[in-house]
Protein backbone atom coordinates (compact mmCIF):
# COMPACT_ATOMS: atom_id res chain seq x y z
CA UNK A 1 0.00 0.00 0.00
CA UNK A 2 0.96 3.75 0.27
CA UNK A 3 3.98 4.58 2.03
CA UNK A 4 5.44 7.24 3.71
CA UNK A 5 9.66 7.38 3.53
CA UNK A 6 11.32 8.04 6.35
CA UNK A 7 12.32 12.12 5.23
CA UNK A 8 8.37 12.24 5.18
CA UNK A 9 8.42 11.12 8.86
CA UNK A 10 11.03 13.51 10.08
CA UNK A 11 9.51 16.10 8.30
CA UNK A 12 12.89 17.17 6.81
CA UNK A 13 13.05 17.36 3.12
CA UNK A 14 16.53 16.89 1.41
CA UNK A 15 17.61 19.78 -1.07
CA UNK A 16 16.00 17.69 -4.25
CA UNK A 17 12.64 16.95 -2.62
CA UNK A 18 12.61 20.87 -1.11
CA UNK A 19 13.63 21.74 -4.53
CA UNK A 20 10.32 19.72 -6.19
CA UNK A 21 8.07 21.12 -3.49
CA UNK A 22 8.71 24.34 -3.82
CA UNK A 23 8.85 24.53 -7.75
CA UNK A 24 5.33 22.68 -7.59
CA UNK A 25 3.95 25.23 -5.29
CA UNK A 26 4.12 28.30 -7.92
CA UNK A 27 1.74 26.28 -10.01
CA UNK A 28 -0.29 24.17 -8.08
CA UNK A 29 -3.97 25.60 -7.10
CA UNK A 30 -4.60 26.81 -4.43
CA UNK A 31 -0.95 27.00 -3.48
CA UNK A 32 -0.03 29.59 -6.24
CA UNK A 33 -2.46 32.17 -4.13
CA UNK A 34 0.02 32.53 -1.43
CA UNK A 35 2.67 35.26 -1.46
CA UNK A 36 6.25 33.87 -1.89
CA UNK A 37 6.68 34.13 1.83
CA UNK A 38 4.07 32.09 2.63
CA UNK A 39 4.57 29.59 -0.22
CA UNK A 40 7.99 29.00 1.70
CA UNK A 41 6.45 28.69 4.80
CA UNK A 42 4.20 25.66 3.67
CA UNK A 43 7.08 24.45 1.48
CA UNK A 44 9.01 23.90 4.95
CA UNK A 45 6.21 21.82 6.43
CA UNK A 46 5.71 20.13 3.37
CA UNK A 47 5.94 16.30 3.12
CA UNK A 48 6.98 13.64 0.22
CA UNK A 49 5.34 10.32 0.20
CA UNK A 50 6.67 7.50 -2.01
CA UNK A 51 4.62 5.24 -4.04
CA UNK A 52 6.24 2.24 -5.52
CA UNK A 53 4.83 -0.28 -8.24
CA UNK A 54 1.46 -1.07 -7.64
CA UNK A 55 1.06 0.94 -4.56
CA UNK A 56 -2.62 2.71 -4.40
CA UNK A 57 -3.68 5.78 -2.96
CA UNK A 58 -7.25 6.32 -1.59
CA UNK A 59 -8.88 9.98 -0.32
CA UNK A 60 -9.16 9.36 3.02
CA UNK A 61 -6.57 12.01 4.32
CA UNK A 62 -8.02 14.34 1.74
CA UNK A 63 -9.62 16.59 4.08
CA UNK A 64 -6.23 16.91 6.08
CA UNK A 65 -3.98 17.49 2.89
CA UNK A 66 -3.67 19.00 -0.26
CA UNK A 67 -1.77 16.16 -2.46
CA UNK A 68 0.13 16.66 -5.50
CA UNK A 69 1.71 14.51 -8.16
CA UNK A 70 5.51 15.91 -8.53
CA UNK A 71 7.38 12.43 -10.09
CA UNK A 72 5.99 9.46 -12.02
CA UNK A 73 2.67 9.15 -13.03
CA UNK A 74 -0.52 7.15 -11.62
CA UNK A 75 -3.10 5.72 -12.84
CA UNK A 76 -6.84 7.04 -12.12
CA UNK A 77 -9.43 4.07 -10.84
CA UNK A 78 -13.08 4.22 -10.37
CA UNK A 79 -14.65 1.48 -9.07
CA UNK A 80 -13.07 -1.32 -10.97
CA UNK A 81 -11.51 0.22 -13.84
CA UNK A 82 -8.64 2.60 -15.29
CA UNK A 83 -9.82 5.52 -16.27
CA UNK A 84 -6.91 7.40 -17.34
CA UNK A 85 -3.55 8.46 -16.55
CA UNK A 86 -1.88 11.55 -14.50
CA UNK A 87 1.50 12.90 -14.92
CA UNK A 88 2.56 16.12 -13.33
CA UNK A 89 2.79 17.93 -16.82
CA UNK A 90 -1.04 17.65 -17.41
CA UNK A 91 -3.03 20.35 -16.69
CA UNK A 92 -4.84 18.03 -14.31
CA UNK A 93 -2.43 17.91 -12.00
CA UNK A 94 -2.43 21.44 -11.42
CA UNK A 95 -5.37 21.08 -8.83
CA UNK A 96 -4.91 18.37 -6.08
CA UNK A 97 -6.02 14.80 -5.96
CA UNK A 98 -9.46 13.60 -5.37
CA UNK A 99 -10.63 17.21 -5.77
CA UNK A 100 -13.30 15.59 -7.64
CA UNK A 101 -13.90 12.70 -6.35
CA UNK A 102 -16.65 11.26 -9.00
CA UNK A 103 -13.67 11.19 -11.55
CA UNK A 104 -12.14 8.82 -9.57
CA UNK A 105 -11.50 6.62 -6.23
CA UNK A 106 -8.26 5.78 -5.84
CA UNK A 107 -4.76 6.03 -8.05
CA UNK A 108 -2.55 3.64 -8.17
CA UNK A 109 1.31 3.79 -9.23
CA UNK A 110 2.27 1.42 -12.52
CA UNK A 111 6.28 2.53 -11.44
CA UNK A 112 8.14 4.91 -8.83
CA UNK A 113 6.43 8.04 -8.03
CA UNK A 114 5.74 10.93 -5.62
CA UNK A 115 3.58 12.63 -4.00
CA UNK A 116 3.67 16.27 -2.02
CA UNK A 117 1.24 17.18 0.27
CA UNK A 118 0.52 20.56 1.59
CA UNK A 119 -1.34 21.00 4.84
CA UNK A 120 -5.09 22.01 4.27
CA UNK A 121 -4.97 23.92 7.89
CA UNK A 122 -2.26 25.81 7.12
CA UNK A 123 -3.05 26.47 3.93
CA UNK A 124 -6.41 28.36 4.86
CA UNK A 125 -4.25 30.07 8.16
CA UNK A 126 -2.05 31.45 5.74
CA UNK A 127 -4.29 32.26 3.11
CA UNK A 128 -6.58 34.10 5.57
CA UNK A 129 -3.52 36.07 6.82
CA UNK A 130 -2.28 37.25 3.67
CA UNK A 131 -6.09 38.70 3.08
CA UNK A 132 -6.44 40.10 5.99
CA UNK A 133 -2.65 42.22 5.50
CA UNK A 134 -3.47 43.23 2.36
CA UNK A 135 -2.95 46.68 1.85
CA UNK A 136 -3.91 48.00 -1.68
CA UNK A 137 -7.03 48.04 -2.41
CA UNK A 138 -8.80 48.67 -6.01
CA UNK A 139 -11.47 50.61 -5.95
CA UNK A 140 -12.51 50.56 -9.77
CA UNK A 141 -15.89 51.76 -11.22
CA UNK A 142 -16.95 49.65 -14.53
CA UNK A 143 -18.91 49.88 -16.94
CA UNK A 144 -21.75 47.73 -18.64
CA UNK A 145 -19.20 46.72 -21.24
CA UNK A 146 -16.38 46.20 -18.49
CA UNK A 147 -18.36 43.30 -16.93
CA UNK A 148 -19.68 41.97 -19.89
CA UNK A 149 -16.24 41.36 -21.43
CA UNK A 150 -15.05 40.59 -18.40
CA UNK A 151 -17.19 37.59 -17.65
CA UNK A 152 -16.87 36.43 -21.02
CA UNK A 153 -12.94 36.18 -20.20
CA UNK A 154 -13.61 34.29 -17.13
CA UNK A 155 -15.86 31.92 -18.86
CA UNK A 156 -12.82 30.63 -21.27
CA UNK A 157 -10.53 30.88 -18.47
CA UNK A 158 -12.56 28.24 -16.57
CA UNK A 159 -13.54 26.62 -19.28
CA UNK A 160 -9.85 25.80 -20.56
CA UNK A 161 -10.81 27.62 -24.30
CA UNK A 162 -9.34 30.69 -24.14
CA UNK A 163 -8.02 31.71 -27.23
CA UNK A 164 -6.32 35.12 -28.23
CA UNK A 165 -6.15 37.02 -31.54
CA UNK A 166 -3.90 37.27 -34.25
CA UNK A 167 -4.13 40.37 -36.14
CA UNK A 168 -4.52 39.89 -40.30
CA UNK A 169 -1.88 42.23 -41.00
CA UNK A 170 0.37 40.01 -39.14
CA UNK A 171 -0.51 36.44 -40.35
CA UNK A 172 -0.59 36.98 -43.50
CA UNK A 173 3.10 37.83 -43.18
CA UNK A 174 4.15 35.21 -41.05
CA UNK A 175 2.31 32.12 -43.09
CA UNK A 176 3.97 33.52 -45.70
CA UNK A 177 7.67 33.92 -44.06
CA UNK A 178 7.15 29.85 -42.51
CA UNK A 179 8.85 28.88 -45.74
CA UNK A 180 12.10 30.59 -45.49
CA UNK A 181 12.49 29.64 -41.40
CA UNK A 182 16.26 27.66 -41.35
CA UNK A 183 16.22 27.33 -37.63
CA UNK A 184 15.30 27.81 -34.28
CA UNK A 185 16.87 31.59 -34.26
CA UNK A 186 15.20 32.72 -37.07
CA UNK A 187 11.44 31.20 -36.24
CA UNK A 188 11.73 32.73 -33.09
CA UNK A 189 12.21 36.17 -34.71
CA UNK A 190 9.19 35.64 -36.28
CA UNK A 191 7.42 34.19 -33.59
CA UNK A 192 8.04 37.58 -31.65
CA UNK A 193 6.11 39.51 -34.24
CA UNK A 194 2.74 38.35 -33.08
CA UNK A 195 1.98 38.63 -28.67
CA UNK A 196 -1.25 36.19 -29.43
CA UNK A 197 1.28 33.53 -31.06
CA UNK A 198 4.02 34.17 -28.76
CA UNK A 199 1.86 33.66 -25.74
CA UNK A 200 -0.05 29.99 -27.59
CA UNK A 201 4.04 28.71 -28.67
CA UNK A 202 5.17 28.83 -25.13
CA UNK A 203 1.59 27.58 -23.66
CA UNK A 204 1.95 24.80 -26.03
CA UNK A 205 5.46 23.74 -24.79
CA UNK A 206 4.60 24.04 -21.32
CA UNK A 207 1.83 21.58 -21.74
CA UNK A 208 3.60 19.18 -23.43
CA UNK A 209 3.99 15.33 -21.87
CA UNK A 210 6.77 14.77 -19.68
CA UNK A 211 7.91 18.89 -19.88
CA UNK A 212 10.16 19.44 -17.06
CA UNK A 213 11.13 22.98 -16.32
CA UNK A 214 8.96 25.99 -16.92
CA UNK A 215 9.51 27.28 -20.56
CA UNK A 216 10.79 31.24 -19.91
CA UNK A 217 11.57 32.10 -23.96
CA UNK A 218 10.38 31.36 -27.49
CA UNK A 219 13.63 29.80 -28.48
CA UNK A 220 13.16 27.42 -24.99
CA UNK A 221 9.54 26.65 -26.13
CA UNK A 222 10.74 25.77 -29.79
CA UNK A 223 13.51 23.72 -28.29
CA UNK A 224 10.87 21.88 -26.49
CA UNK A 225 8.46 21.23 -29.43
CA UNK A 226 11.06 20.69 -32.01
CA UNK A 227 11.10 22.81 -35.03
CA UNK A 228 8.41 21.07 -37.10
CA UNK A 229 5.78 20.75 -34.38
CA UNK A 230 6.36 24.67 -33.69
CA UNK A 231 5.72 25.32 -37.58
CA UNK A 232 2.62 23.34 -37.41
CA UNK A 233 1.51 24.67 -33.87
CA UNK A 234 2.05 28.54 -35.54
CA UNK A 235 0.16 27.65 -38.52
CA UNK A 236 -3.01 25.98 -36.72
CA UNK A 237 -2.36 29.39 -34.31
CA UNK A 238 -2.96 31.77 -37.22
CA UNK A 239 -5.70 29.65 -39.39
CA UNK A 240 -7.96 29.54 -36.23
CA UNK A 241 -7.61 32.67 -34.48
CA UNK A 242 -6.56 35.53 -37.18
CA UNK A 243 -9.27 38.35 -37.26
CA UNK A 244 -9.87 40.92 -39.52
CA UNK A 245 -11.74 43.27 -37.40
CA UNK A 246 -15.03 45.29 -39.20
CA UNK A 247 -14.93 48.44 -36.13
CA UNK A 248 -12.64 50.98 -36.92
CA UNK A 249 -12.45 51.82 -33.18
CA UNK A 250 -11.29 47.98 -32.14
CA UNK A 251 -8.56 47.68 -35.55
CA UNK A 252 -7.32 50.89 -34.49
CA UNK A 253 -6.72 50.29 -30.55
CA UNK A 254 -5.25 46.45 -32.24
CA UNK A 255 -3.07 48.11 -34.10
CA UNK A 256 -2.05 50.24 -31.41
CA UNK A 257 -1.41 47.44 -28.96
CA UNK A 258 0.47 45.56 -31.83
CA UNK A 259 2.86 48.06 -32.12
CA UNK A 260 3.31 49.02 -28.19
CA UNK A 261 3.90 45.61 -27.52
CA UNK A 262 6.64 45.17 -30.47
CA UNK A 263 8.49 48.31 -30.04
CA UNK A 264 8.47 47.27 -25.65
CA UNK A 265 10.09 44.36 -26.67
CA UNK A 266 13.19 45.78 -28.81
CA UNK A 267 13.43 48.53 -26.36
CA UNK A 268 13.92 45.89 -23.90
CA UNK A 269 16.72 44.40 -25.75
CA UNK A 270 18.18 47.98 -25.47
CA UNK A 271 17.67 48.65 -21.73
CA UNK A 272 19.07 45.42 -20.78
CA UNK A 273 22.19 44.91 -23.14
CA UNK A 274 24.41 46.05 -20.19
CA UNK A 275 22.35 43.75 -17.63
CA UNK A 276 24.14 40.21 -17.54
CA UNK A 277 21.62 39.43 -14.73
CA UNK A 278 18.57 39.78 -16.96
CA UNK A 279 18.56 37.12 -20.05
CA UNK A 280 17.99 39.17 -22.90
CA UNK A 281 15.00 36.23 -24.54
CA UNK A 282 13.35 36.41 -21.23
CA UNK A 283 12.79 40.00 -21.44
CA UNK A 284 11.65 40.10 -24.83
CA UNK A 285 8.65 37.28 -24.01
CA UNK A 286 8.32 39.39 -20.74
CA UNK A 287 7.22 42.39 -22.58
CA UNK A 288 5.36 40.92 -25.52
CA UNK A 289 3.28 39.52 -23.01
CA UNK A 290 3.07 42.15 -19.66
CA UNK A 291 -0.19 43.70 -21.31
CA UNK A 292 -1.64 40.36 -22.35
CA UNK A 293 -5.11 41.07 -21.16
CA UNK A 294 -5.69 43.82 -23.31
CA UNK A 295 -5.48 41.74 -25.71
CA UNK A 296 -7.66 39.21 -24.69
CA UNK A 297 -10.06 42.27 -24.15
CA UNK A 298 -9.91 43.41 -27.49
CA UNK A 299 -10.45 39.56 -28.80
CA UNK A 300 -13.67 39.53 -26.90
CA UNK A 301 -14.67 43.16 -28.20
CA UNK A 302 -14.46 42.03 -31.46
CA UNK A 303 -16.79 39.45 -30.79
CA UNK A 304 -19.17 42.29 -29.72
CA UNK A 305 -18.37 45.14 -32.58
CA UNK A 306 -21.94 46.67 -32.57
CA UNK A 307 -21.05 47.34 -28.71
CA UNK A 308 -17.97 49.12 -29.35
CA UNK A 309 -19.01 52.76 -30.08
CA UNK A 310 -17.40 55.28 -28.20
CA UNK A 311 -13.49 55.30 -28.23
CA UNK A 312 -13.32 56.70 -25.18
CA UNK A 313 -15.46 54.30 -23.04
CA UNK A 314 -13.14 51.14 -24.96
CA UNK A 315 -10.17 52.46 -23.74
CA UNK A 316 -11.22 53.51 -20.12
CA UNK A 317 -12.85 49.41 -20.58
CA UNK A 318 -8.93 48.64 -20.89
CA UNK A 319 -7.71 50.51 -18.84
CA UNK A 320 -9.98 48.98 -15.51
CA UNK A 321 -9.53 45.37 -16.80
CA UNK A 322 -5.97 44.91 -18.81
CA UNK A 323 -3.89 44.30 -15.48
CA UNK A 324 -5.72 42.43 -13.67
CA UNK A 325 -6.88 39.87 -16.83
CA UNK A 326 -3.11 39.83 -17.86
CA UNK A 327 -1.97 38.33 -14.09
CA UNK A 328 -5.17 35.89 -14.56
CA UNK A 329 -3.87 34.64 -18.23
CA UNK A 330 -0.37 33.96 -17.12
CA UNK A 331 -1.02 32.92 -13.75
CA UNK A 332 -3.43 30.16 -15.36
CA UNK A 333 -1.06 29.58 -17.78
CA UNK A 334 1.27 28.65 -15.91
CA UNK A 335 4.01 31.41 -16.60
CA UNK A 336 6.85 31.51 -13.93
CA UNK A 337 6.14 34.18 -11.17
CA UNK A 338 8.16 37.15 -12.36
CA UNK A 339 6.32 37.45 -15.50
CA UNK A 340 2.98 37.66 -13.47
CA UNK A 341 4.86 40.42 -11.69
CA UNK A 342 5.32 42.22 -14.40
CA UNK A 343 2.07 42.01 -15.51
CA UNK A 344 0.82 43.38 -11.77
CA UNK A 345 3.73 45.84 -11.17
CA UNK A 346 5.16 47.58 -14.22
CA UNK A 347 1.89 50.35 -14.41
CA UNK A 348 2.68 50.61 -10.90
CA UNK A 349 4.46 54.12 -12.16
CA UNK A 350 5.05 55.67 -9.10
CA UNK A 351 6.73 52.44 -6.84
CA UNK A 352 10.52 52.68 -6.19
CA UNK A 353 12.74 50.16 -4.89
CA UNK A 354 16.77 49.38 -4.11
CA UNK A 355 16.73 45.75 -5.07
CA UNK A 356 18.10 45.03 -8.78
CA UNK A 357 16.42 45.98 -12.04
CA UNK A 358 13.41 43.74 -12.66
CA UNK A 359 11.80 42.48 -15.72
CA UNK A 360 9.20 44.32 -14.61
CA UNK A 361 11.39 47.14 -14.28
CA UNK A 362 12.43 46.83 -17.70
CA UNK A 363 8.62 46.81 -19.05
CA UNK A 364 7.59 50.11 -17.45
CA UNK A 365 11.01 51.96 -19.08
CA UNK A 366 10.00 50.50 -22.18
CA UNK A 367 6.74 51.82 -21.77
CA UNK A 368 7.48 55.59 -21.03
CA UNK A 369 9.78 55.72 -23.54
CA UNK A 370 7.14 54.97 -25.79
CA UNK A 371 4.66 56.81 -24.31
CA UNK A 372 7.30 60.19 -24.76
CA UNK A 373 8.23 59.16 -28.40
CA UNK A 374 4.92 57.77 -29.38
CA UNK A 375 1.68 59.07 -27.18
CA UNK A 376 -1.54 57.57 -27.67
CA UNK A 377 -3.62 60.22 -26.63
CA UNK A 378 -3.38 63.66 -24.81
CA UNK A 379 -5.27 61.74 -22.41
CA UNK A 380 -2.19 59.24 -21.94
CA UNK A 381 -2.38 57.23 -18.44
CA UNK A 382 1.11 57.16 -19.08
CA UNK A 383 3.65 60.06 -17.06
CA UNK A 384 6.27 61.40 -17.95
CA UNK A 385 9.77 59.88 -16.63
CA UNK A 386 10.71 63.35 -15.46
CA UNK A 387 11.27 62.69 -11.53
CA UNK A 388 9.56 59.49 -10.93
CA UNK A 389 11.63 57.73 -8.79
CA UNK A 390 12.05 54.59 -10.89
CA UNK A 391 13.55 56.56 -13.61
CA UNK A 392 15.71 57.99 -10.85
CA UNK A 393 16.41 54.47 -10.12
CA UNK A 394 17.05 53.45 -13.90
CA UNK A 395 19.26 56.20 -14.48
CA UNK A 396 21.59 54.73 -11.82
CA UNK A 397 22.03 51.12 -13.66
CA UNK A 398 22.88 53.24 -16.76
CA UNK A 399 19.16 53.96 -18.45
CA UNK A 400 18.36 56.84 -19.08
CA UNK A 401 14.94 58.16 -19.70
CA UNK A 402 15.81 61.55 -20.85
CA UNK A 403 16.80 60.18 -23.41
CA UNK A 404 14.28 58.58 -24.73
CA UNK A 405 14.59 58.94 -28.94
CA UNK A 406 17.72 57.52 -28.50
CA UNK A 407 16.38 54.43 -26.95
CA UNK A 408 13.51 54.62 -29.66
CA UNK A 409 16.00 54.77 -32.13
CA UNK A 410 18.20 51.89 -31.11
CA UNK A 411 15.03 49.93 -30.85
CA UNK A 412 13.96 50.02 -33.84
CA UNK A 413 17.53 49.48 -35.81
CA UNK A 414 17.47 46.47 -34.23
CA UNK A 415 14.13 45.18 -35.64
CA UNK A 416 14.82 42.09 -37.86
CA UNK A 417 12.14 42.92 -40.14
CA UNK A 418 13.09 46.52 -39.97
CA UNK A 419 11.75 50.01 -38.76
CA UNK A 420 8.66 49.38 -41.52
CA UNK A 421 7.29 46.35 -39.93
CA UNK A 422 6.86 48.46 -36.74
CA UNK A 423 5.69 51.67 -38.42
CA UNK A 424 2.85 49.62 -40.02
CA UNK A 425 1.89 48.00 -37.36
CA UNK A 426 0.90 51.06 -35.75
């Protein structure tokens, strides 16, 4: 039967097991809800449990634990009979055994495997803790449209189907570019011309069987696929979710984003080419993908172009839901912690800290540089750099926002499909 090794016992987890535990606990739910602190502090009283061949495990201590697969896989029983398989790459495993327990009774192991479990008590202690010392507080008045694309977004969330546009502009060159693709290097390039397929390649690769650590760039996630399967995965990408958008207010705030979100992502090349602690391909994916959630709210827009009438209320509709919908997408998605920081912190315009630059960091210089090159409005959330402390901050590691059409300009003679492709995208 199901046995407990001896580490388990002594509650003392050796660096390998600690290291499993606590890399499980960023993506598990409802682990992933606690603060890093706190995710340490029930990664310390975690405890490993060892199944070997044809060992079964049964929900009885369900209501004291929450029990994750980290090694091996198990098979699912119901009654009698198998009725499928779990490995710790499936999107099953996410939430903890015997959550449901209609789907299944019992799991038994076909080879070696492991299991984590998390104390339920402390769980909800710390949980309740961390709610109660919250300290910001969002006090956001929506709209009509607000909560009705907002919903939709949490439907698809929950539902597993959320899907995120391509915009025609940009497919249409890419299908036609797949061709000429030698190598990993090169498809990357052009993977990094569209945030929807950017964001679906390294989804893709994190879900694949048997993936082991979390995919952090496009040239990690083609690695992982292999070449072909990312060709094929970008093609499927485009056929099913390219849009050609028929409300001149929704193309125009696409194109918009488009471009934002390509020039962030050369400028961050820029910013960080003096930063050997910041890997230049995790940057790049960092800011294709910080503002996610607008585009996932101007996919669901589109679905509702009759609605979209005033270009004012769309934006001020992005505005209230784009930060909070990009932390959702990426947490669900399983995208490693500091990218969901980015997505929560880098509009944060006025925060200042002494610890070293941050991806997220790196996102918001991107973003007022763009927003003194290139404004979108006069009505521009964005602020000037002039004496915000982060800029203060930035000018210190070497970045400065002063300068800001030389950064613009270094961005863009960088572009691998040059200055053009980023002019027409806006």
């Amino acid at each position: 039967m199901f046995k407990g090794n001896q580490k388990q016992q002594n509650n003392q987890l050796d660096p390998e097991d600690y290291a499993q535990v606590s890399a499980i606990a960023g993506k598990v739910v409802p682990i992933n809800e606690l603060n890093a602190e706190n995710r340490a502090a029930i990664c310390n009283s975690a405890q490993i449990t060892v199944m070997q061949r044809n060992d079964q495990l049964k929900p009885e201590n369900s209501h004291r634990y929450l029990m994750f697969l980290i090694e091996g896989s198990v098979t699912m029983i119901s009654g009698k009979e198998e009725v499928g398989t779990l490995s710790p790459s499936s999107s099953d495993a996410l939430q903890p055994l015997f959550s449901n327990k209609d789907d299944y009774q019992a799991l038994k192991s076909p080879g070696l495997a492991k299991i984590a479990r998390f104390g339920r008590e402390q769980m909800d202690i710390l949980l309740a803790e961390q709610q109660k010392n919250a300290v910001s507080v969002v006090d956001v008045h929506v709209s009509e449209l607000d909560n009705l694309i907002f919903d939709e977004i949490r439907s698809k969330i929950s539902e597993k189907k959320l899907a995120l546009a391509s915009f025609s502009d940009s497919s249409s060159r890419i299908l036609t570019s797949l061709a000429s693709n030698a190598g990993i290097p090169e498809l990357a390039e052009t993977i990094q011309t569209d945030p929807a397929l950017s964001a679906s390649i390294v989804r893709a690769a994190q879900r694949t069987e048997g993936a082991g650590d979390t995919v952090q760039t496009i040239r990690g996630a083609i690695s992982r696929l292999g070449v072909e399967a990312t060709m094929q995965a970008i093609t499927a990408q485009l056929k099913s979710n390219t849009v050609i958008c028929k409300n001149p207010i929704i193309e125009d705030r696409f194109r918009r984003y488009v471009r934002r979100s390509l020039l962030a992502a050369r400028l961050a090349t820029v910013i960080t080419k003096d930063m050997p602690h910041l890997q230049q391909d995790e940057v790049v994916l960092n800011s294709l993908l910080a503002d996610i959630g607008e585009l996932a709210i101007i996919t669901h827009a589109n679905m509702h172009n009759d609605r979209i009438t005033d270009a004012q209320e769309f934006t001020s509709c992005i505005d209230n839901l784009r930060t909070i919908v990009s932390q959702w997408i990426l947490k669900q998605w399983s995208f490693p912690a500091a990218f969901i920081d980015s997505a929560e912190t880098s509009r944060d315009w006025y925060r200042n800290h002494q610890n070293e630059i941050s991806m997220a960091d790196v996102h918001t210089a991107a973003l007022l540089v763009i927003n003194s090159e290139m404004p979108e409005s006069e009505q521009s959330s964005i602020p000037s750099a002039n004496n915000l402390l982060l800029a203060r901050r930035l000018q210190s590691a070497g970045i400065d926002l002063t300068s800001s059409a030389a950064l613009m300009q270094a961005a863009t003679a960088t572009a691998a499909a040059a200055p053009e492709q980023l002019r027409k995208a806006g």
